[in-house]
C-alpha atoms as a PDB file:
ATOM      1  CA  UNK A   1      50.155 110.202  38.249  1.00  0.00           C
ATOM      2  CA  UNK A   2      52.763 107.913  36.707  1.00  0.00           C
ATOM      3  CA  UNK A   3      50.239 104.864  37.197  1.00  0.00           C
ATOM      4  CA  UNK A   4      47.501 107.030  35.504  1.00  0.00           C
ATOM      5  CA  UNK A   5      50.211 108.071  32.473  1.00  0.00           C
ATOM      6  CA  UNK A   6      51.276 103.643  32.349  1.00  0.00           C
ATOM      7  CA  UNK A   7      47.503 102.943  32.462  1.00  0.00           C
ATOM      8  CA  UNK A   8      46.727 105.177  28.908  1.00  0.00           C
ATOM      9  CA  UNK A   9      49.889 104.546  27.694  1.00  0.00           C
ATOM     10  CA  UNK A  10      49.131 100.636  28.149  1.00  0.00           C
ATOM     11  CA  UNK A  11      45.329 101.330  26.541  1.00  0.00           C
ATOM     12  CA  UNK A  12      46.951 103.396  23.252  1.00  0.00           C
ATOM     13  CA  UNK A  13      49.589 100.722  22.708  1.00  0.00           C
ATOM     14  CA  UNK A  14      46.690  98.276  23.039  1.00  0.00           C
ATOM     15  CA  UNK A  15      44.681 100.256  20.566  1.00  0.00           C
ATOM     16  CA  UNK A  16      47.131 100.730  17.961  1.00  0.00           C
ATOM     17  CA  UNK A  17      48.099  97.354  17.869  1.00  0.00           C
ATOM     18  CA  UNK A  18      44.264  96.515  17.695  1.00  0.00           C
ATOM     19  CA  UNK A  19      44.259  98.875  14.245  1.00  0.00           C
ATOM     20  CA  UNK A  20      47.542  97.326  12.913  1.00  0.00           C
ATOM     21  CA  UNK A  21      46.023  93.531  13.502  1.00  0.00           C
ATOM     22  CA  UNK A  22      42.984  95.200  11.801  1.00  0.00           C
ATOM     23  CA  UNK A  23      44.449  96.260   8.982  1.00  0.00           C
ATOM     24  CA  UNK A  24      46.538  93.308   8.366  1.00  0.00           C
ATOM     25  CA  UNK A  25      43.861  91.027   8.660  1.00  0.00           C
ATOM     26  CA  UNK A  26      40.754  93.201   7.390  1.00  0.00           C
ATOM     27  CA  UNK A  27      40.432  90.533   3.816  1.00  0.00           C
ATOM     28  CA  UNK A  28      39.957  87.849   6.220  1.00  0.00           C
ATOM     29  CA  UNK A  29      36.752  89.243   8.084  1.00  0.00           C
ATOM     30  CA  UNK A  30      35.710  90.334   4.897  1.00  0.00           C
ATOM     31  CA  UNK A  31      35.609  87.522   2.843  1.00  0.00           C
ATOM     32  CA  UNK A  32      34.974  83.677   3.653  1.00  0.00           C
ATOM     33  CA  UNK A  33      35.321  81.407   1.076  1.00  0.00           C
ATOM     34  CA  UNK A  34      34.333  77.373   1.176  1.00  0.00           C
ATOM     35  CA  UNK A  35      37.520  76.180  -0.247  1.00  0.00           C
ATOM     36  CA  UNK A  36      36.202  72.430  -1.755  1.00  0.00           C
ATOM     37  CA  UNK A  37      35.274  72.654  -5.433  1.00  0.00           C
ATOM     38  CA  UNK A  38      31.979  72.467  -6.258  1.00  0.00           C
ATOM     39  CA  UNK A  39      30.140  69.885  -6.313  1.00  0.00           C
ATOM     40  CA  UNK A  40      27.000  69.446  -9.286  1.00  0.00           C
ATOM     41  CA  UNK A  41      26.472  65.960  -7.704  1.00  0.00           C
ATOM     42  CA  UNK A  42      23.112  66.939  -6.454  1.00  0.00           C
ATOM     43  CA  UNK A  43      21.819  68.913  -9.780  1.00  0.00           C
ATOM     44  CA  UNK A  44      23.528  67.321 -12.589  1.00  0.00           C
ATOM     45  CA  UNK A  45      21.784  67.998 -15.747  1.00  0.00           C
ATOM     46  CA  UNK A  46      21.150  71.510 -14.393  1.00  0.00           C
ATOM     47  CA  UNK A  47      24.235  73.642 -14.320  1.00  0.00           C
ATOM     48  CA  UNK A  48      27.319  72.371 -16.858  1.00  0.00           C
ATOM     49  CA  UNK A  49      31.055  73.896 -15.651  1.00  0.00           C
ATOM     50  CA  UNK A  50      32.128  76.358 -17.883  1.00  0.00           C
ATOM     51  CA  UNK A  51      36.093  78.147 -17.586  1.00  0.00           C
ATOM     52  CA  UNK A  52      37.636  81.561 -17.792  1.00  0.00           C
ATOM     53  CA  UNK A  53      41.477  82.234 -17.828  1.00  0.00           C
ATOM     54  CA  UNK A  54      42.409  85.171 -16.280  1.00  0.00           C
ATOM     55  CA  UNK A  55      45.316  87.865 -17.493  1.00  0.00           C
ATOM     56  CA  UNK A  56      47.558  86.200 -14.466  1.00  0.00           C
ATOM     57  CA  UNK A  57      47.133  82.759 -15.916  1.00  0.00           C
ATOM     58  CA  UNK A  58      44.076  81.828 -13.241  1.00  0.00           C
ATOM     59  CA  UNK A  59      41.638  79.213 -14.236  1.00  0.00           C
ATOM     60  CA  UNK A  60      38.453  80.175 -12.700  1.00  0.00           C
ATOM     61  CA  UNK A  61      35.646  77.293 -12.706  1.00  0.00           C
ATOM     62  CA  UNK A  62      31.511  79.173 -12.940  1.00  0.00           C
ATOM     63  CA  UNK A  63      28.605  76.950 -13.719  1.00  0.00           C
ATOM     64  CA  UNK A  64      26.318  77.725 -16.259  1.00  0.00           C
ATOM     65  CA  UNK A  65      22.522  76.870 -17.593  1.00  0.00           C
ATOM     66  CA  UNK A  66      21.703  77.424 -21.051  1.00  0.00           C
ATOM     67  CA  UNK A  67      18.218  78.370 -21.681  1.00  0.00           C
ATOM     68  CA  UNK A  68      16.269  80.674 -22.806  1.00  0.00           C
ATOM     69  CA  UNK A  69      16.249  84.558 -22.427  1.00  0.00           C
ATOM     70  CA  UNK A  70      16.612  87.223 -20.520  1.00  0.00           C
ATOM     71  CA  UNK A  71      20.386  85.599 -19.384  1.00  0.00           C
ATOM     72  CA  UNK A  72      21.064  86.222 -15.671  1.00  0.00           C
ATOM     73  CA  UNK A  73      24.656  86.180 -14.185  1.00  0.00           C
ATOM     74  CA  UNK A  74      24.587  85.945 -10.388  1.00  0.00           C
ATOM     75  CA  UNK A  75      26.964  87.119  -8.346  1.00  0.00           C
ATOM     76  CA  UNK A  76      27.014  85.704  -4.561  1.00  0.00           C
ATOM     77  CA  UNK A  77      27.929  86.998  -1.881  1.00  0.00           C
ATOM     78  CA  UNK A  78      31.411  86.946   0.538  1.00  0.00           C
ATOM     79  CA  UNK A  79      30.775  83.308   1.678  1.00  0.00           C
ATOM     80  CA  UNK A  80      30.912  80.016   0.483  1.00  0.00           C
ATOM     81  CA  UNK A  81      31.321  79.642  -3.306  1.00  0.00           C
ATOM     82  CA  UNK A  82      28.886  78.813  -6.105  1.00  0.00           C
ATOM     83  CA  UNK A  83      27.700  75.260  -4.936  1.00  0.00           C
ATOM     84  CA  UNK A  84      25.395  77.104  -2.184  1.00  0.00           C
ATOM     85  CA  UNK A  85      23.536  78.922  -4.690  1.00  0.00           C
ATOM     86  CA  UNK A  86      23.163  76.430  -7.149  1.00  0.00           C
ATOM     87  CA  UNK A  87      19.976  75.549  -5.658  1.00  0.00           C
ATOM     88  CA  UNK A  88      18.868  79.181  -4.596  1.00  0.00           C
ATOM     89  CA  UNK A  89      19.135  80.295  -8.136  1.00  0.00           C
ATOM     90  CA  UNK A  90      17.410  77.126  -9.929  1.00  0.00           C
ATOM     91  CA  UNK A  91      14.022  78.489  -9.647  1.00  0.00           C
ATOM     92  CA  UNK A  92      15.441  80.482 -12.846  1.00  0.00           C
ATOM     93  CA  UNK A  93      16.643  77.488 -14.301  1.00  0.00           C
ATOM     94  CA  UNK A  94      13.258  76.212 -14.144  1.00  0.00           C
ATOM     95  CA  UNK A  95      11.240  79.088 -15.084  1.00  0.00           C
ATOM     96  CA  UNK A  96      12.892  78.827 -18.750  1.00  0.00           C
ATOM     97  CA  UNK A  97      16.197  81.573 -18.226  1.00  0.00           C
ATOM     98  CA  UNK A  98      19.414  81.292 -18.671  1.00  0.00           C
ATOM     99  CA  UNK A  99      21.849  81.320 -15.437  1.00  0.00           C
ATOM    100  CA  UNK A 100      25.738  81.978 -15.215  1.00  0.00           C
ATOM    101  CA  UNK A 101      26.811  81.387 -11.796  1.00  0.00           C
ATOM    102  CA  UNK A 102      30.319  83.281 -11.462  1.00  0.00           C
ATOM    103  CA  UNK A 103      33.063  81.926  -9.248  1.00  0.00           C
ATOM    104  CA  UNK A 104      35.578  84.229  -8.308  1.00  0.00           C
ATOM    105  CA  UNK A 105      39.143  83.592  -7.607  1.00  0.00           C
ATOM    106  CA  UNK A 106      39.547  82.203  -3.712  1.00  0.00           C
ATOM    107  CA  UNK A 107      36.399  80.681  -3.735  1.00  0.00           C
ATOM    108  CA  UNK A 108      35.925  77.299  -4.142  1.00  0.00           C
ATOM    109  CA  UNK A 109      38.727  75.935  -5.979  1.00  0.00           C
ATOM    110  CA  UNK A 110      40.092  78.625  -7.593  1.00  0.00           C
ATOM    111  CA  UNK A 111      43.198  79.924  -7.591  1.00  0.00           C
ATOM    112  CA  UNK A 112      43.917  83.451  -6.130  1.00  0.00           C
ATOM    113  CA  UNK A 113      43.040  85.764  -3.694  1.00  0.00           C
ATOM    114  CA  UNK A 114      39.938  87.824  -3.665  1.00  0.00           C
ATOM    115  CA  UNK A 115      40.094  91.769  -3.453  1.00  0.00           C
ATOM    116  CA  UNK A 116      37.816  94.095  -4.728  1.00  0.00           C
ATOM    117  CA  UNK A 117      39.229  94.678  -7.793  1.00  0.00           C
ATOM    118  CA  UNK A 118      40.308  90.686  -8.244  1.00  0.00           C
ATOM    119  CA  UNK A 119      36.777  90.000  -8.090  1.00  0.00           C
ATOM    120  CA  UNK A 120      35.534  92.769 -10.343  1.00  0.00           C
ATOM    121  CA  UNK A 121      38.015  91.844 -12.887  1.00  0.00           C
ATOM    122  CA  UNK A 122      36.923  88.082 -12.552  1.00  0.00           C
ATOM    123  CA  UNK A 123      33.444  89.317 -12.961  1.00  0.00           C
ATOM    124  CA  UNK A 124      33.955  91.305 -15.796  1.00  0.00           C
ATOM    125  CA  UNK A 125      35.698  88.532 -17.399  1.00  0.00           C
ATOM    126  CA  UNK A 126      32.468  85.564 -16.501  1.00  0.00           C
ATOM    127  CA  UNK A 127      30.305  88.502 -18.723  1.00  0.00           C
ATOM    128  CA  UNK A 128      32.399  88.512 -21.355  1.00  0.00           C
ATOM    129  CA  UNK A 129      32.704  84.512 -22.040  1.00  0.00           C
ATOM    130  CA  UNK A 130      29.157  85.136 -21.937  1.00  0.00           C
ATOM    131  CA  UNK A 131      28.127  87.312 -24.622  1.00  0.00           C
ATOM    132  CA  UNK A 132      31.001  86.123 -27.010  1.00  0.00           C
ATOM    133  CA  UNK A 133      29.636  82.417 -26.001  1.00  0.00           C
ATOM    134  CA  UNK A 134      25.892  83.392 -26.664  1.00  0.00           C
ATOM    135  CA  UNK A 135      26.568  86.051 -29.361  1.00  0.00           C
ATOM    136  CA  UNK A 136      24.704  88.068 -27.888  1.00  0.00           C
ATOM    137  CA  UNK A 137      24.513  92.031 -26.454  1.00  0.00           C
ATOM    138  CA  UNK A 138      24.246  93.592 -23.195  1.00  0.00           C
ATOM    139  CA  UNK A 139      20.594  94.492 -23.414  1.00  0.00           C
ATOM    140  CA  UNK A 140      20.013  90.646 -23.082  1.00  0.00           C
ATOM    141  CA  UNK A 141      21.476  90.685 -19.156  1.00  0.00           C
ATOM    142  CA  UNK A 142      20.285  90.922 -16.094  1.00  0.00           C
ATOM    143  CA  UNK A 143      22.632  91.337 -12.965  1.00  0.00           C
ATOM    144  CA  UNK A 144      21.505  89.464 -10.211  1.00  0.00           C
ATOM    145  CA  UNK A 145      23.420  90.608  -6.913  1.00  0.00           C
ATOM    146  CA  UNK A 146      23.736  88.789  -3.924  1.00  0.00           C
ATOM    147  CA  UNK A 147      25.089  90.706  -1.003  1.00  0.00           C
ATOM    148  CA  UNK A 148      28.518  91.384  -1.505  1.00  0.00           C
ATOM    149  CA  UNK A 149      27.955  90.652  -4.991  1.00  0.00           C
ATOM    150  CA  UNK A 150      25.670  93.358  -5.267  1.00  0.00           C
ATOM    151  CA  UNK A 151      28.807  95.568  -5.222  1.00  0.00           C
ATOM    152  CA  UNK A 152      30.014  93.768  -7.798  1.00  0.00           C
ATOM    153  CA  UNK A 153      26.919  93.826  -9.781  1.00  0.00           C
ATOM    154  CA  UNK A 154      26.292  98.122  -9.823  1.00  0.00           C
ATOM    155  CA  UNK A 155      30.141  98.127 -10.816  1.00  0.00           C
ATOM    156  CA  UNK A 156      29.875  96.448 -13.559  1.00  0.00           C
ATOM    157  CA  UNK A 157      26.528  97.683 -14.794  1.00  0.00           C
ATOM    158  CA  UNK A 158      28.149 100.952 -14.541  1.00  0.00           C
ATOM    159  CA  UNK A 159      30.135  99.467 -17.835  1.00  0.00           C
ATOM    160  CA  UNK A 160      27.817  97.326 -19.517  1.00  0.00           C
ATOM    161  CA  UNK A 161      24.153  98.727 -20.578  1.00  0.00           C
ATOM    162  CA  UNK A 162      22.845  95.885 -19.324  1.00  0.00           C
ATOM    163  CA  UNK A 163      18.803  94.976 -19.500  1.00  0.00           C
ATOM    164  CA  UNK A 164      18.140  95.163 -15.168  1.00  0.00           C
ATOM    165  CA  UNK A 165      19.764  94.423 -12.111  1.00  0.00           C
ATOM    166  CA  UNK A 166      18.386  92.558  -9.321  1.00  0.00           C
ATOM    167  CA  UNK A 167      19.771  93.119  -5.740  1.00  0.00           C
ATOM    168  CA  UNK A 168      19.199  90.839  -2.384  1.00  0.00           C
ATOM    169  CA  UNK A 169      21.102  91.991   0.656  1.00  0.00           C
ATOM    170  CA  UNK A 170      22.876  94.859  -0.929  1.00  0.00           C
ATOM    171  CA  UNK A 171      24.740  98.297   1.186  1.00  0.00           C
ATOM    172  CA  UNK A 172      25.889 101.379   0.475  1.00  0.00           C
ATOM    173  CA  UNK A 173      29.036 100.835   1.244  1.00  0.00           C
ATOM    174  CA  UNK A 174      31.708  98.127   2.925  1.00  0.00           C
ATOM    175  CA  UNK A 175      33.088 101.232   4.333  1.00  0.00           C
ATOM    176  CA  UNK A 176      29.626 101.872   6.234  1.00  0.00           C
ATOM    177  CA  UNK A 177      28.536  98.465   7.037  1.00  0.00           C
ATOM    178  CA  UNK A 178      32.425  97.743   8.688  1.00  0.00           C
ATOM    179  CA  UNK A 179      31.848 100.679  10.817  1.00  0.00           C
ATOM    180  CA  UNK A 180      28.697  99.627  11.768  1.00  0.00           C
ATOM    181  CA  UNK A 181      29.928  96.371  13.090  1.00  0.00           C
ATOM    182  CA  UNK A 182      33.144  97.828  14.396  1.00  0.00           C
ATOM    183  CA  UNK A 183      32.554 101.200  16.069  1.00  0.00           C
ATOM    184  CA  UNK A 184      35.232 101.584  17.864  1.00  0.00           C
ATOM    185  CA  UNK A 185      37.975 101.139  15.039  1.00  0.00           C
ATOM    186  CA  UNK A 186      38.297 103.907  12.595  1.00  0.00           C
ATOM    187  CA  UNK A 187      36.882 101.493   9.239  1.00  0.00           C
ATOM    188  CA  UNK A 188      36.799 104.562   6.977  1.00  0.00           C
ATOM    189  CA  UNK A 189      41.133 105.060   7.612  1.00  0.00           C
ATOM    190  CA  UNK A 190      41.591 101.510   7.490  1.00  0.00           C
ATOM    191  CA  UNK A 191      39.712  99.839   4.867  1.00  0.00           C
ATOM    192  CA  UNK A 192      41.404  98.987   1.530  1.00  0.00           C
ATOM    193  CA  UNK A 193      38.066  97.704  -0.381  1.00  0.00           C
ATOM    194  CA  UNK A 194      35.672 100.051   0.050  1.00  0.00           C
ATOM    195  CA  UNK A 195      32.948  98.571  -2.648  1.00  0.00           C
ATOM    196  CA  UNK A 196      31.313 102.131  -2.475  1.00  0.00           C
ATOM    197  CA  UNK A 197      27.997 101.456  -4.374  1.00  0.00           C
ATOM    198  CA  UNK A 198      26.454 104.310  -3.556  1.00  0.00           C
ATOM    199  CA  UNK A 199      28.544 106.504  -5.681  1.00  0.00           C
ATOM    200  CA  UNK A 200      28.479 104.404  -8.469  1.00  0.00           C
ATOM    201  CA  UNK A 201      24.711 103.154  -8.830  1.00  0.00           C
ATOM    202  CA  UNK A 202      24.245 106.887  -9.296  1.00  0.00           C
ATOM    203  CA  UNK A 203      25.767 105.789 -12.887  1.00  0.00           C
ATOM    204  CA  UNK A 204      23.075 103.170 -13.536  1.00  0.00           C
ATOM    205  CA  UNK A 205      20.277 103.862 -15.324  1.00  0.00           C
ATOM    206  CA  UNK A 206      18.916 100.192 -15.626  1.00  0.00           C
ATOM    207  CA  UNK A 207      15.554  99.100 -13.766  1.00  0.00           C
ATOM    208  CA  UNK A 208      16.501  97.932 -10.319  1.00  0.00           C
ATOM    209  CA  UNK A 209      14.624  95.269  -7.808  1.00  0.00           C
ATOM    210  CA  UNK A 210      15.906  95.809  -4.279  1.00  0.00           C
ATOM    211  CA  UNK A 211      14.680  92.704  -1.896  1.00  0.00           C
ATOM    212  CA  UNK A 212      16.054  93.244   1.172  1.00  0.00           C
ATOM    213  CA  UNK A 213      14.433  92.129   5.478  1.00  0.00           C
ATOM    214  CA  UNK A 214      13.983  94.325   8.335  1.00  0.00           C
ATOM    215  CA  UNK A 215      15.271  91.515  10.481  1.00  0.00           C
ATOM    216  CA  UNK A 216      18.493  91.017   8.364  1.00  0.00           C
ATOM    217  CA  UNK A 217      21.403  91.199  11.466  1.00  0.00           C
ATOM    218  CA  UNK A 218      23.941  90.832   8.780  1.00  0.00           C
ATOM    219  CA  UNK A 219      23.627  94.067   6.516  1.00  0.00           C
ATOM    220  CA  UNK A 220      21.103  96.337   8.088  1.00  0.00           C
ATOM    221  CA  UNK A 221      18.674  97.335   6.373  1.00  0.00           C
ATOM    222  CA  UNK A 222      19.179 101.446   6.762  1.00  0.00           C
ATOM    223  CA  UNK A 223      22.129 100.404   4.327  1.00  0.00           C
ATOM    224  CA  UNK A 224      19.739  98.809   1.553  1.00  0.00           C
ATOM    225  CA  UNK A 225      17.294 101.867   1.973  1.00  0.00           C
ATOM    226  CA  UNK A 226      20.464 104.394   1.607  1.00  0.00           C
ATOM    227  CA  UNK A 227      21.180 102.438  -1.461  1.00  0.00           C
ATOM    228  CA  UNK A 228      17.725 102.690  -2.998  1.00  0.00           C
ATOM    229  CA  UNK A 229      17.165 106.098  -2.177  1.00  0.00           C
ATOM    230  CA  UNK A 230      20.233 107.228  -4.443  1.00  0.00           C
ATOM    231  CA  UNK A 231      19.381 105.236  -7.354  1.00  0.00           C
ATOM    232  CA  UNK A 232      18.120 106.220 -10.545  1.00  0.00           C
ATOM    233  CA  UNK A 233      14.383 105.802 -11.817  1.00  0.00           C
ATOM    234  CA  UNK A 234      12.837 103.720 -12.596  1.00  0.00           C
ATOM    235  CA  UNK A 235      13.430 100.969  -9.504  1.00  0.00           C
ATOM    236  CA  UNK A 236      11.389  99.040  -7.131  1.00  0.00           C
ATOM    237  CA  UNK A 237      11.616  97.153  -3.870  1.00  0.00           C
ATOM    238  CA  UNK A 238      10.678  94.624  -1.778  1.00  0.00           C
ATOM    239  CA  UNK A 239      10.853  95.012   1.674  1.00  0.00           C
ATOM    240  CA  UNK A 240      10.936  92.190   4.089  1.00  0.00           C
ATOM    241  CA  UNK A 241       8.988  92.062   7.749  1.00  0.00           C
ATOM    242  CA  UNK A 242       8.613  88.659   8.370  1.00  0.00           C
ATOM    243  CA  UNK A 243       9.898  86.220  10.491  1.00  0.00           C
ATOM    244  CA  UNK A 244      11.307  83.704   7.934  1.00  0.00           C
ATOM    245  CA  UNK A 245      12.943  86.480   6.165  1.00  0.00           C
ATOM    246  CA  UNK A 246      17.003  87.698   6.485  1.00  0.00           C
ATOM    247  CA  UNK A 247      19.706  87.517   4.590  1.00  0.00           C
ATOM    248  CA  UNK A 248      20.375  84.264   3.337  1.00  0.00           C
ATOM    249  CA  UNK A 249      16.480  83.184   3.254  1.00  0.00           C
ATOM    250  CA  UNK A 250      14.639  85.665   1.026  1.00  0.00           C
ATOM    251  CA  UNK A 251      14.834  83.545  -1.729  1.00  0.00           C
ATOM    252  CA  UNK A 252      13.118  80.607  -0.206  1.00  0.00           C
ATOM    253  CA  UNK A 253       9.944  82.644   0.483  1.00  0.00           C
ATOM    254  CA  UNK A 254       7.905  81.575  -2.644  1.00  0.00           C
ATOM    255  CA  UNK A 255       6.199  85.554  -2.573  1.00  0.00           C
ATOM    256  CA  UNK A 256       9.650  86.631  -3.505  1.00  0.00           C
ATOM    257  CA  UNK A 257      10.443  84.474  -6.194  1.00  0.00           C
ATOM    258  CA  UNK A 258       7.146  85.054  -7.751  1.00  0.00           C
ATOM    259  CA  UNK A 259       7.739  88.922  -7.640  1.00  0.00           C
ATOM    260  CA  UNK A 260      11.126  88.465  -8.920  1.00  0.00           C
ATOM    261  CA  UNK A 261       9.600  86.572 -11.887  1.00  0.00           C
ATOM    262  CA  UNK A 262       7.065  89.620 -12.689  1.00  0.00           C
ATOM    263  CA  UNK A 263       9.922  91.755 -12.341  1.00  0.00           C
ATOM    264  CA  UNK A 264      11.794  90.000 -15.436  1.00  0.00           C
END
């Protein structure tokens, strides 16, 4: 009997210290940032580096391409930083729009740590520098989401009447996708950035483009349909079922960028 009471003793002691390293540690298997500043070595005369200055005295380093309209600010996702998608996102570039590819604090080099409301704030700030930059309104935006920054995207269009939103890889919530991946910790008690779209793109009323694969391993794709099914009229999707498809590829697949083009 006492070897039976040691044994769960032993396991809940185990357990608990499994939630407190959890908790402690939960930004760090949440977001990954490449640390090197970016590089525009390999598409100079494409993107320029533009600034922001945050309230706490952060410079924050985005790249931009000046075009023509609609103007599209990307958001990526919880990896890397902006140099990985300056290629992604210059099939824009070269269809004529403008691009604004925000950098958030912790990525790259900037300064800071990223949280959800760090990087909304940062966010918020990269679309402000643009329309006093351009002179221009809302209506003249498009959000363009990448994963994580998908979240980002629906919170901020629940502020700014922006002109569409365009998601690839997004969830309903963090809260949902970090139980998914660990079951046997309770995410929903431990979790300090929840990045609960699902309640908010209830607020949007902008047309939406969901592109999203069946074979993505990294944000299921139940969590993309939840998403879609709670979102306001009008919207579309694209659903993914091929083999070159997941979640960092869907851009490559030329079908995708061509539908992406009809949708702006």
């Amino acid at each position: 009997m006492k070897s039976f009471i040691h044994t769960v003793i032993f396991f809940l002691c185990s357990y608990v210290t499994l939630m407190g390293v959890a908790y402690f540690f939960q930004r760090k298997l949440m977001y990954f940032p490449f640390k090197a500043h970016p590089s525009l070595e390999l598409l100079k005369g494409v993107y320029q580096e533009v600034y922001t200055q945050t309230k706490d005295q952060l410079s924050l380093t985005h790249w931009y391409a000046k075009k023509g309209r609609p103007y599209i600010v990307v958001f990526h996702g919880n990896g890397g930083n902006i140099e990985g998608r300056g290629y992604r996102f210059k099939f824009l570039v070269d269809e004529g729009y403008s691009v604004l590819l925000v950098g958030y604090r912790g990525y790259g080099s900037n300064p800071g740590q990223p949280t959800e409301t760090n990087l909304i704030s940062d966010s918020i700030l990269a679309l402000e520098w643009l329309l006093k930059e351009e002179q221009i309104s809302a209506k003249e935006i498009v959000l363009f989401g990448e994963s994580l920054g998908s979240a980002v995207a629906i919170t901020l269009a629940v502020q700014y009447p922006v002109k569409s939103l365009i998601f690839d890889g997004a969830f309903s919530s963090a809260t949902e996708v970090g139980q998914s991946a660990y079951p046997f910790l309770p995410v929903r008690w431990l979790l300090k950035d929840t990045w609960d779209s699902e309640s908010r793109i209830q607020k949007v009323n902008a047309p939406l483009l969901f592109i999203h694969s069946k074979k993505d391993t990294i944000i299921p794709f139940r969590f993309a349909r939840k998403l879609f099914q709670v979102a306001n009229e009008p919207k579309q999707h694209i659903w993914l079922d091929r083999e070159d498809s997941g979640h960092n590829s869907n851009l490559e697949i030329e079908s995708v960028r061509k539908s992406i083009i009809d949708f702006l």
